[in-house]
Protein backbone atom coordinates (compact mmCIF):
# COMPACT_ATOMS: atom_id res chain seq x y z
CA UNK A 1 -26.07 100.99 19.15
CA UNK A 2 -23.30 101.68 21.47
CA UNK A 3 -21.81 104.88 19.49
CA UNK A 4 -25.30 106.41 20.16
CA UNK A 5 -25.96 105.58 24.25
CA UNK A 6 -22.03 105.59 24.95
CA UNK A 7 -19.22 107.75 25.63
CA UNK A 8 -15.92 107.08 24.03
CA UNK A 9 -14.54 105.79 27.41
CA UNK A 10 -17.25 103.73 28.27
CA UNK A 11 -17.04 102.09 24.75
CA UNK A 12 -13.48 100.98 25.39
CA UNK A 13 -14.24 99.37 28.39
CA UNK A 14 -17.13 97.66 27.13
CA UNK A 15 -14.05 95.79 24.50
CA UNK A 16 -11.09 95.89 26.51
CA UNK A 17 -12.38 92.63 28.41
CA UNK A 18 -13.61 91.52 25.36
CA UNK A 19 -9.75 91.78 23.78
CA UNK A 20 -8.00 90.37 26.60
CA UNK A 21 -10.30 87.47 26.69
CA UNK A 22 -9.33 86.45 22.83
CA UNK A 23 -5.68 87.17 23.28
CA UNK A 24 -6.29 84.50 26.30
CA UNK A 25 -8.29 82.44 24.14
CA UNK A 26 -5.58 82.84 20.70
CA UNK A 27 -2.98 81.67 23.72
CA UNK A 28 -4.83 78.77 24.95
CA UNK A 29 -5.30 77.86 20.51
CA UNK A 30 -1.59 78.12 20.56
CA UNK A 31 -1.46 75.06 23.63
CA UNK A 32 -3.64 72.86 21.61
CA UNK A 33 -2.45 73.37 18.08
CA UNK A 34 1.24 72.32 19.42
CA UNK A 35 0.05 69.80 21.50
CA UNK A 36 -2.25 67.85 18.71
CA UNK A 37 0.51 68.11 15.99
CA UNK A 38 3.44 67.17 18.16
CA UNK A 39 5.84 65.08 16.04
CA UNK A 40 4.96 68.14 13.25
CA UNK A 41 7.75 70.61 13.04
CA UNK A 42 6.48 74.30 14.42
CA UNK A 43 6.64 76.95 11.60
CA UNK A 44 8.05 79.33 14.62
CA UNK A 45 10.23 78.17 17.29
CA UNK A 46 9.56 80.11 21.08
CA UNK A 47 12.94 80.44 23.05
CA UNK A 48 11.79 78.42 26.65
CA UNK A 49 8.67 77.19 25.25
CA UNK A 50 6.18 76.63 26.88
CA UNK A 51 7.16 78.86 29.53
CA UNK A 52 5.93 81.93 28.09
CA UNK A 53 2.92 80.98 27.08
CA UNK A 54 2.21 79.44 30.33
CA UNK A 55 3.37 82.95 31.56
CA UNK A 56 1.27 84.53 29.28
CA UNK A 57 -1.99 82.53 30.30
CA UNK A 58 -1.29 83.58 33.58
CA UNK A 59 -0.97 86.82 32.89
CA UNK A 60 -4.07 87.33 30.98
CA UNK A 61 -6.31 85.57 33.20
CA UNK A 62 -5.14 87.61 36.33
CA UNK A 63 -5.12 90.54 34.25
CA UNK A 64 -9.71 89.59 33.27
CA UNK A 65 -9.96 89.23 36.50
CA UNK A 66 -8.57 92.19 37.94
CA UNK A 67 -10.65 93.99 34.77
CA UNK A 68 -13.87 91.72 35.57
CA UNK A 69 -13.65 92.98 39.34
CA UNK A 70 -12.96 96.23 38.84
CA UNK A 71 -15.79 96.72 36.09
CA UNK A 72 -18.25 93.96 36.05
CA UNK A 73 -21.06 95.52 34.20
CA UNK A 74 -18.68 96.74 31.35
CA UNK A 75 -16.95 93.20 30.76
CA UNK A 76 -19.88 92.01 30.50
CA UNK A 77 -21.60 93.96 28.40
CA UNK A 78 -18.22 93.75 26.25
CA UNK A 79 -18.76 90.38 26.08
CA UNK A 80 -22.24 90.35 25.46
CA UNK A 81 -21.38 92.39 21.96
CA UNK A 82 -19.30 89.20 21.05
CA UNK A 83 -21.67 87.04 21.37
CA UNK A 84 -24.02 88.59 19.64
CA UNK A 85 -21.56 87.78 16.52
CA UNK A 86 -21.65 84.45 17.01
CA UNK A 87 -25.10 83.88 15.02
CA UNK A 88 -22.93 85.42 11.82
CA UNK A 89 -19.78 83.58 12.41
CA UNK A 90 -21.90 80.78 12.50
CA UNK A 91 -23.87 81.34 9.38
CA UNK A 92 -20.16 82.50 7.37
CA UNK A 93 -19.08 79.38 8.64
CA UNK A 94 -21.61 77.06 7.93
CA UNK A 95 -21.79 78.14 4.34
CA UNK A 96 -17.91 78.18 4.07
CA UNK A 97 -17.97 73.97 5.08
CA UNK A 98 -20.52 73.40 2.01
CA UNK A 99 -18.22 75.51 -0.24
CA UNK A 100 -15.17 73.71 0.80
CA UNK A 101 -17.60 70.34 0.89
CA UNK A 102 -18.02 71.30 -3.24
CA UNK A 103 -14.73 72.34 -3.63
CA UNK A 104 -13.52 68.79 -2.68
CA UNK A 105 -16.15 66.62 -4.60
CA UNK A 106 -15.40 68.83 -7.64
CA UNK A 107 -11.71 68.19 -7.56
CA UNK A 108 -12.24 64.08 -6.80
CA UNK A 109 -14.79 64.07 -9.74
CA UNK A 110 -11.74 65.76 -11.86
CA UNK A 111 -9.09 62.91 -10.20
CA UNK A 112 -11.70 59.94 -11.59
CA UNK A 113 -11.87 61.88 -15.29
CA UNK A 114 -8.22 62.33 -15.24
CA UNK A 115 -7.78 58.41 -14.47
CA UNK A 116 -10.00 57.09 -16.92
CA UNK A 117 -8.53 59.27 -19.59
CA UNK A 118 -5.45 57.49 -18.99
């Protein structure tokens, strides 16, 4: 819908909010992932951690709001068009729990036949 009412330009600026707000968001994932499996050893080590993600957060947030005051309608329309993907991630995700839900129940149902074959 946007390709056909849109320039090129005005396209990007609709999802350059949109990007800096999940880079924020994949930052703040980072804080709570570390911080909920702390005696868990990190797969990647961050010279001065947390300090540049704290930097980074920072960053990012001054940097939406500089881009949310300089082109409010465009951010958010931008995010508008995200949202409107959460009905599908949603749906995907829904239907991925009941797979994984099987997936489970068939491999403890495998565990009981493999201990009373014993």
């Amino acid at each position: 819908m946007l390709v056909l009412v849109g320039t090129f330009n005005t396209i990007i600026s609709y999802f350059i909010f949109a990007a800096v707000v999940l880079l924020t968001l994949t930052g703040a994932g980072l804080f709570k992932a570390r911080s909920r499996n702390r005696e868990a050893v990190p797969v990647f080590s961050t010279p001065g951690y947390p300090v540049p993600l704290v930097v980074f957060l920072v960053l990012m947030s001054l940097l939406m709001l500089l881009l949310l005051m300089h082109s409010p309608r465009e951010a958010l329309l931008g995010i508008a068009a995200v949202l409107a993907g959460l009905p599908v991630y949603y749906f995907f995700r829904r239907k991925s729990d009941r797979e994984s839900e099987f997936a489970l129940a068939q491999i403890a149902d495998f565990r009981r036949e493999a201990e009373l074959g014993r």
